[in-house]
C-alpha atoms as a PDB file:
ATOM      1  CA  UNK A   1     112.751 113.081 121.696  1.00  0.00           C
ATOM      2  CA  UNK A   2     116.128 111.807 122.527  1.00  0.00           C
ATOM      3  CA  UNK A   3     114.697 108.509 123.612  1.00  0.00           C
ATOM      4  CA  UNK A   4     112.957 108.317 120.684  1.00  0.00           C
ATOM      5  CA  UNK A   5     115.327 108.549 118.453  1.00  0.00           C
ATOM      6  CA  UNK A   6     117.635 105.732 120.449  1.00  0.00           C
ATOM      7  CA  UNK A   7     114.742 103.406 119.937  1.00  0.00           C
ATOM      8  CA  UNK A   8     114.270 104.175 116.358  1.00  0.00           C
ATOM      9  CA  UNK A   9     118.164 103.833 115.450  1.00  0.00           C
ATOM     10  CA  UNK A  10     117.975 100.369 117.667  1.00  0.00           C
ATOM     11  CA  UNK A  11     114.805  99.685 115.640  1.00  0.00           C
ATOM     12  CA  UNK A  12     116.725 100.810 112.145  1.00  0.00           C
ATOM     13  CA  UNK A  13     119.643  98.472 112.870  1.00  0.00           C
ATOM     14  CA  UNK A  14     117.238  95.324 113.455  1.00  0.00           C
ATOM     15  CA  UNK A  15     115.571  95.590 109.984  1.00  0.00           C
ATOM     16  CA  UNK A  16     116.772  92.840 107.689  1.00  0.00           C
ATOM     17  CA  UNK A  17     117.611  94.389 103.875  1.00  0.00           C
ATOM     18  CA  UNK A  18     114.352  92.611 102.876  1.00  0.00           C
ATOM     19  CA  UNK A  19     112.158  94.355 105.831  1.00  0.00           C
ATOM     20  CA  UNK A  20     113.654  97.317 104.962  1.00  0.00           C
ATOM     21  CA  UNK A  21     112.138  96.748 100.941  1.00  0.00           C
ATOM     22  CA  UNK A  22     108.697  96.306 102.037  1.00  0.00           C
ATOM     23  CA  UNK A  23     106.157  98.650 100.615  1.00  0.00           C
ATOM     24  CA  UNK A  24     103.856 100.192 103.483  1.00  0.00           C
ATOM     25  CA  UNK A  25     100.630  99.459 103.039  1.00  0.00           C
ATOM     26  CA  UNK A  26      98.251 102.753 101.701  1.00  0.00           C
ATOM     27  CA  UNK A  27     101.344 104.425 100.789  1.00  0.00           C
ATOM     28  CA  UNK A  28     104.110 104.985  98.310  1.00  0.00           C
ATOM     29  CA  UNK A  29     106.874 104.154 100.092  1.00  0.00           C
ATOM     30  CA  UNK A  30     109.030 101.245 101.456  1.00  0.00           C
ATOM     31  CA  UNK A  31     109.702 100.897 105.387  1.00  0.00           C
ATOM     32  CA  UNK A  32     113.500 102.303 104.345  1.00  0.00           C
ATOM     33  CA  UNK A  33     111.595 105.384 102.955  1.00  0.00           C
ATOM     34  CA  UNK A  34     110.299 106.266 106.005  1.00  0.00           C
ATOM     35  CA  UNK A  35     113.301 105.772 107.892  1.00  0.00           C
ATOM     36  CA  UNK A  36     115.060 108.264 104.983  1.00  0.00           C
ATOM     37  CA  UNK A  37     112.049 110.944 106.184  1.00  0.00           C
ATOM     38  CA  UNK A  38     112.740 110.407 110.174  1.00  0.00           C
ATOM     39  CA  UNK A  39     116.487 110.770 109.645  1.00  0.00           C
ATOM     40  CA  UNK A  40     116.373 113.708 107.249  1.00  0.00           C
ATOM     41  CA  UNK A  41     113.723 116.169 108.673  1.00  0.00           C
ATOM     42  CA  UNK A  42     115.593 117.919 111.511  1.00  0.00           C
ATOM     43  CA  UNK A  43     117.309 120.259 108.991  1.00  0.00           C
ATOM     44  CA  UNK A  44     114.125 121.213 107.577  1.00  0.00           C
ATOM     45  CA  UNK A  45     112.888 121.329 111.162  1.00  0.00           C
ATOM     46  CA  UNK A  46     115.774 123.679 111.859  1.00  0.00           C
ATOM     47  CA  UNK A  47     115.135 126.012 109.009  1.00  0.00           C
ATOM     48  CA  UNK A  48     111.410 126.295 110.827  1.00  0.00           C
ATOM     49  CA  UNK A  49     112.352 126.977 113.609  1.00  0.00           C
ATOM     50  CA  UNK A  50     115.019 129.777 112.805  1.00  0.00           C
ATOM     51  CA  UNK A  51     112.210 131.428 110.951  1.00  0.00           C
ATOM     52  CA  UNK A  52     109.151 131.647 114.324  1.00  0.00           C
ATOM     53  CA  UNK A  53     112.251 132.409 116.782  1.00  0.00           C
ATOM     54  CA  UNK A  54     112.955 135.456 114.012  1.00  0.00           C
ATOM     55  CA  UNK A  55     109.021 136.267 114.248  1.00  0.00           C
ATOM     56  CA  UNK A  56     108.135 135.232 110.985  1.00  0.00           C
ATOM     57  CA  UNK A  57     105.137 132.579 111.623  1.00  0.00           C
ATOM     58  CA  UNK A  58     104.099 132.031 108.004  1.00  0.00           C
ATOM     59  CA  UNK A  59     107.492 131.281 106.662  1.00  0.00           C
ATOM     60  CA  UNK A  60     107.102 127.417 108.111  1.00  0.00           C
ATOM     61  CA  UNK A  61     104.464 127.747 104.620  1.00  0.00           C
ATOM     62  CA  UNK A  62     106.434 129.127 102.066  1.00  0.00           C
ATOM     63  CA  UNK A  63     109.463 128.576 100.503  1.00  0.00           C
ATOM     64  CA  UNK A  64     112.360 131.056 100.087  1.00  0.00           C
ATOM     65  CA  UNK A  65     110.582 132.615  97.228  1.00  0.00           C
ATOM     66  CA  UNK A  66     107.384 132.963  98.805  1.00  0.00           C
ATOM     67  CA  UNK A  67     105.965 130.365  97.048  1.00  0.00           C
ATOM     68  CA  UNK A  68     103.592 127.749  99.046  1.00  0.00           C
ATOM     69  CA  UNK A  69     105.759 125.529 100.680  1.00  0.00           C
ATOM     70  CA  UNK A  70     104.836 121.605  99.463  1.00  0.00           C
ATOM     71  CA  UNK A  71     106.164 119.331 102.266  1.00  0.00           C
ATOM     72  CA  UNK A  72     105.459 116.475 100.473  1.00  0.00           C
ATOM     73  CA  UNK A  73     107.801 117.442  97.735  1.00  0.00           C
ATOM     74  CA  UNK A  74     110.488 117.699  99.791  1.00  0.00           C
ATOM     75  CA  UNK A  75     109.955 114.516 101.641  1.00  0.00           C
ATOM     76  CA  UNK A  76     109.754 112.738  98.221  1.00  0.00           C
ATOM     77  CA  UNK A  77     112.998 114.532  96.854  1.00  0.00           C
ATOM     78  CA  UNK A  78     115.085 113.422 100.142  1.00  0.00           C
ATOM     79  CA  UNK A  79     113.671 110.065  99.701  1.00  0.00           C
ATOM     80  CA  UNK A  80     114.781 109.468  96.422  1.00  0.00           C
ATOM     81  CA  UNK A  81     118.151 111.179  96.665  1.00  0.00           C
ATOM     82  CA  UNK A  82     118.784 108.640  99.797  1.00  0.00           C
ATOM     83  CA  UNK A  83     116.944 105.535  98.237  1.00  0.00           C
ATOM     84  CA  UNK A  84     120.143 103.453  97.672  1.00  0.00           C
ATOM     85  CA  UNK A  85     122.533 104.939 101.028  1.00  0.00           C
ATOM     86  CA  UNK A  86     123.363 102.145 103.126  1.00  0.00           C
ATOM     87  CA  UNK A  87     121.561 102.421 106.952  1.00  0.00           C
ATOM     88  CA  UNK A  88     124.977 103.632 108.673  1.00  0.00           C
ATOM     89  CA  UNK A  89     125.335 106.777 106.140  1.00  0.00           C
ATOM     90  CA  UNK A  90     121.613 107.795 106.729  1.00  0.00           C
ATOM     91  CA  UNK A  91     121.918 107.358 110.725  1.00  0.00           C
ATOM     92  CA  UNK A  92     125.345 109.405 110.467  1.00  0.00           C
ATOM     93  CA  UNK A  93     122.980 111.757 108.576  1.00  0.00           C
ATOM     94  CA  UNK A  94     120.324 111.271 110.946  1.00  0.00           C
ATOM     95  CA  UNK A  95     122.336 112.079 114.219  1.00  0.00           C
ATOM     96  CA  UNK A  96     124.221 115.209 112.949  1.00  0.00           C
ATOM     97  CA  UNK A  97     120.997 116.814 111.746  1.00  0.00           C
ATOM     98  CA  UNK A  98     119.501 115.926 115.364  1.00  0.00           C
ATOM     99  CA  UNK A  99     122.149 117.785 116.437  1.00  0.00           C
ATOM    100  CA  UNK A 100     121.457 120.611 114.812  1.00  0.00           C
ATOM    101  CA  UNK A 101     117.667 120.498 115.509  1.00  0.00           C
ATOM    102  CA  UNK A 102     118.127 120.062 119.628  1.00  0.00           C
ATOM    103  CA  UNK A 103     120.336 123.453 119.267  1.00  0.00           C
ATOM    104  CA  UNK A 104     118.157 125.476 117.425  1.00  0.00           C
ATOM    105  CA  UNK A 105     115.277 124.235 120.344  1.00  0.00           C
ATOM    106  CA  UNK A 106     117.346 125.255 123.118  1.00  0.00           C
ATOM    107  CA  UNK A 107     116.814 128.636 121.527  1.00  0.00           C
ATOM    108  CA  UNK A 108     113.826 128.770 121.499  1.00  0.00           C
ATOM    109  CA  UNK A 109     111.844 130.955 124.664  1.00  0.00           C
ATOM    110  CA  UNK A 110     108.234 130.721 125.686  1.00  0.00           C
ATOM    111  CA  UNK A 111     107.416 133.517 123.504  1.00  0.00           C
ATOM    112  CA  UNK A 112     108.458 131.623 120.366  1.00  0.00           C
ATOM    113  CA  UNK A 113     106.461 128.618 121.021  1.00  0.00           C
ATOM    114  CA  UNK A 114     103.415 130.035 122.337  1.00  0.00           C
ATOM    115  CA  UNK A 115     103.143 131.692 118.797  1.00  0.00           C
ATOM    116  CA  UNK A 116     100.736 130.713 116.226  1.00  0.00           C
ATOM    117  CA  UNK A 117     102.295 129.906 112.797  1.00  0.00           C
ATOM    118  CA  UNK A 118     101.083 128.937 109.388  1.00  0.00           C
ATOM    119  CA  UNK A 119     101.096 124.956 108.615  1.00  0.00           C
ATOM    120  CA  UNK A 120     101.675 124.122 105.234  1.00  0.00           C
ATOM    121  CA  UNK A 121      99.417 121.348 105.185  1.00  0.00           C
ATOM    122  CA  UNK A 122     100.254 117.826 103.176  1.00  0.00           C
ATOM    123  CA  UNK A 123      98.712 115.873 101.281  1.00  0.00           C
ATOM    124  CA  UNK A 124      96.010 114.558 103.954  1.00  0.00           C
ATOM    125  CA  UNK A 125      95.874 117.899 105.911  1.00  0.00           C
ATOM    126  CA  UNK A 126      94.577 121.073 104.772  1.00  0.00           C
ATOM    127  CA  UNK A 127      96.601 124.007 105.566  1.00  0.00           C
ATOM    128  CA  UNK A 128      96.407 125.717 108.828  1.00  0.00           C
ATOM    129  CA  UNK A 129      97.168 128.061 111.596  1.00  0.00           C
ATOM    130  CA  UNK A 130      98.730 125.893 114.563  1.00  0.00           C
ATOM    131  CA  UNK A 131      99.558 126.981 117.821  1.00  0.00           C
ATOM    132  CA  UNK A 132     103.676 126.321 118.059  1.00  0.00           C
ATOM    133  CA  UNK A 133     103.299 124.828 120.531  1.00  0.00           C
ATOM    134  CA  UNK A 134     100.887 121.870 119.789  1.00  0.00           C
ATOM    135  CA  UNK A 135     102.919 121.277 116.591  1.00  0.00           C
ATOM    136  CA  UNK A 136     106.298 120.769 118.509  1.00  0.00           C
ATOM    137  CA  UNK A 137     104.292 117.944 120.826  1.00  0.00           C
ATOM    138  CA  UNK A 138     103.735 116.271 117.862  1.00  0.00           C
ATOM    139  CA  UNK A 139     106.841 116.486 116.591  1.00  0.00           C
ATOM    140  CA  UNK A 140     108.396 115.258 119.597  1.00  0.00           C
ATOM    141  CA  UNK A 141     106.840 111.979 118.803  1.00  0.00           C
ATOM    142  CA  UNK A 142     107.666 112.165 114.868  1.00  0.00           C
ATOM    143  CA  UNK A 143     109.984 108.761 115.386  1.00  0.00           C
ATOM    144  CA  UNK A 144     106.990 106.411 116.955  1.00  0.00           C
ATOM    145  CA  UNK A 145     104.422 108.118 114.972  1.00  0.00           C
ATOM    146  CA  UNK A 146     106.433 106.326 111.626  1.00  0.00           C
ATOM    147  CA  UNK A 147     107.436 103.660 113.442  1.00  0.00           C
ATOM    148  CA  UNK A 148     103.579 103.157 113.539  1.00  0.00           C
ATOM    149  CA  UNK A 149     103.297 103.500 109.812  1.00  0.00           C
ATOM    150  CA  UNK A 150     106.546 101.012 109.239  1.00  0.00           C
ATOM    151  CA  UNK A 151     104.662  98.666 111.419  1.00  0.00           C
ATOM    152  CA  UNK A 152     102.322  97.806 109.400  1.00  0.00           C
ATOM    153  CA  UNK A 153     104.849  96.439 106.594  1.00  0.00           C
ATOM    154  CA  UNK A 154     105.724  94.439 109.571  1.00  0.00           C
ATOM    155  CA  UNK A 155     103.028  92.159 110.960  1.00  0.00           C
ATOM    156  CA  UNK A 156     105.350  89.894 112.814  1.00  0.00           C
ATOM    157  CA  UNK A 157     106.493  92.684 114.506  1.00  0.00           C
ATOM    158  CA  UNK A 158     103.148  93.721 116.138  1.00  0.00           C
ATOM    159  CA  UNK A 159     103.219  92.186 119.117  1.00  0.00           C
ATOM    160  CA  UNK A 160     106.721  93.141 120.289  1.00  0.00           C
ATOM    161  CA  UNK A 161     106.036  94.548 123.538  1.00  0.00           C
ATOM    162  CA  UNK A 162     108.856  97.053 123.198  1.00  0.00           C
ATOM    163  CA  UNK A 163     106.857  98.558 120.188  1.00  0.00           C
ATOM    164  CA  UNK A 164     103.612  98.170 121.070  1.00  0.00           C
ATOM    165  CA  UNK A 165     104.582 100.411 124.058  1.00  0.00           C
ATOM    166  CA  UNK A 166     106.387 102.861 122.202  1.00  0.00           C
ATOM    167  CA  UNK A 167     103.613 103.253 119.552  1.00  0.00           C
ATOM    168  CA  UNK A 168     100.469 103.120 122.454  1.00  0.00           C
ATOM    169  CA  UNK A 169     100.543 107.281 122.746  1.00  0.00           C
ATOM    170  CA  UNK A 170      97.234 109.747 122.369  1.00  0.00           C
ATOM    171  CA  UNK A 171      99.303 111.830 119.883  1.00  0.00           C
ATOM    172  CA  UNK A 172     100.268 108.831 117.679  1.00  0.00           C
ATOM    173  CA  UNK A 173      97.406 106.986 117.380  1.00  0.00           C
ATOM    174  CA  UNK A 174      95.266 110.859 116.543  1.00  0.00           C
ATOM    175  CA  UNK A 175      97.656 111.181 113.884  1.00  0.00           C
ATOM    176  CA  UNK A 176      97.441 107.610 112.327  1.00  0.00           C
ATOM    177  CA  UNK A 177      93.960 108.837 112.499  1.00  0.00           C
ATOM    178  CA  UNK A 178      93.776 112.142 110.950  1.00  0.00           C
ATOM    179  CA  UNK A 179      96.473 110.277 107.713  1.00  0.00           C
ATOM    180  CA  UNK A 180      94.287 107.344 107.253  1.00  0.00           C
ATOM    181  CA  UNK A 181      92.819 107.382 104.200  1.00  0.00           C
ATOM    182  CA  UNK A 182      93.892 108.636 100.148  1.00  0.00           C
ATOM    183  CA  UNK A 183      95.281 111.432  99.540  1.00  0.00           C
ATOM    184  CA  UNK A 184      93.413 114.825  99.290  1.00  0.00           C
ATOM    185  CA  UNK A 185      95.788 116.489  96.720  1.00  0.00           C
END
């Protein structure tokens, strides 16, 4: 994860202002938008994983209240809060919330993560019960598997070696995969 996010802040800081404006194809949001998501998850990431290492594997699903949890309404929300930061505020952002998310791994124990816990689902998945596990390999690649999406804004950026390495990976390309398509809900 850590080399992930060094690429993806090197990656950040070579976006022009207009590369960051370009809409993503099949989507709502700009290439900056999904930068905004990468760099402001880890918080939410923490408050997940405070909940399984407390035994509670369906609170990654609701909210506070008990309500169903609606990931893509938060996205959206930190997205348009962010919209008009400069780069450098949202990778300050972006590194002190990784901070916080690599400390609340490190206590984590095999016991948490071989739990199952209760996906909330989004607006192309349904809902589910996910091994911990499987759901933190995926998240370790959360960075390339955007990167991926912000790619295809790019088209002259394709062929740059240095991505096309970093975005070549099982995990990625099954979830550009399983989010193809509209939306479900």
């Amino acid at each position: 994860m850590a080399s992930h996010r060094e690429r993806l802040e090197a990656f950040a800081r070579s976006l022009s202002e207009e590369e960051q404006e370009r809409r993503v194809p099949n989507s709502d949001w700009r290439v900056k938008d999904f930068l905004i998501h990468l760099l402001t998850f880890d918080p939410e990431m923490v408050r997940w994983l405070e909940q399984v290492r407390a035994g509670d594997t369906g609170a990654p699903a609701t909210t506070s209240d008990g309500e169903p949890y609606d990931i893509d309404a938060w996205n959206n929300a930190q997205v348009a809060e962010r919209r008009d930061w400069p780069l450098d505020r949202l990778l300050a952002e972006g590194t002190e919330g990784r901070k916080q998310f690599e400390d609340a791994l490190r206590d984590l124990e095999d016991r948490h993560i071989d739990q199952v816990v209760d996906f909330p689902g989004d607006n192309k998945r349904d809902p589910a019960k996910v091994q911990f596990k499987l759901f933190l390999g995926g998240l370790g690649r959360h960075d390339p598997i955007h990167v991926a999406d912000i790619i295809k804004a790019l088209p002259e950026r394709a062929d740059d070696p240095e991505i096309k390495a970093w975005i070549d990976d099982g995990i990625v390309r099954w979830y550009q995969g399983a989010m193809s398509g509209p939306p479900r809900r």
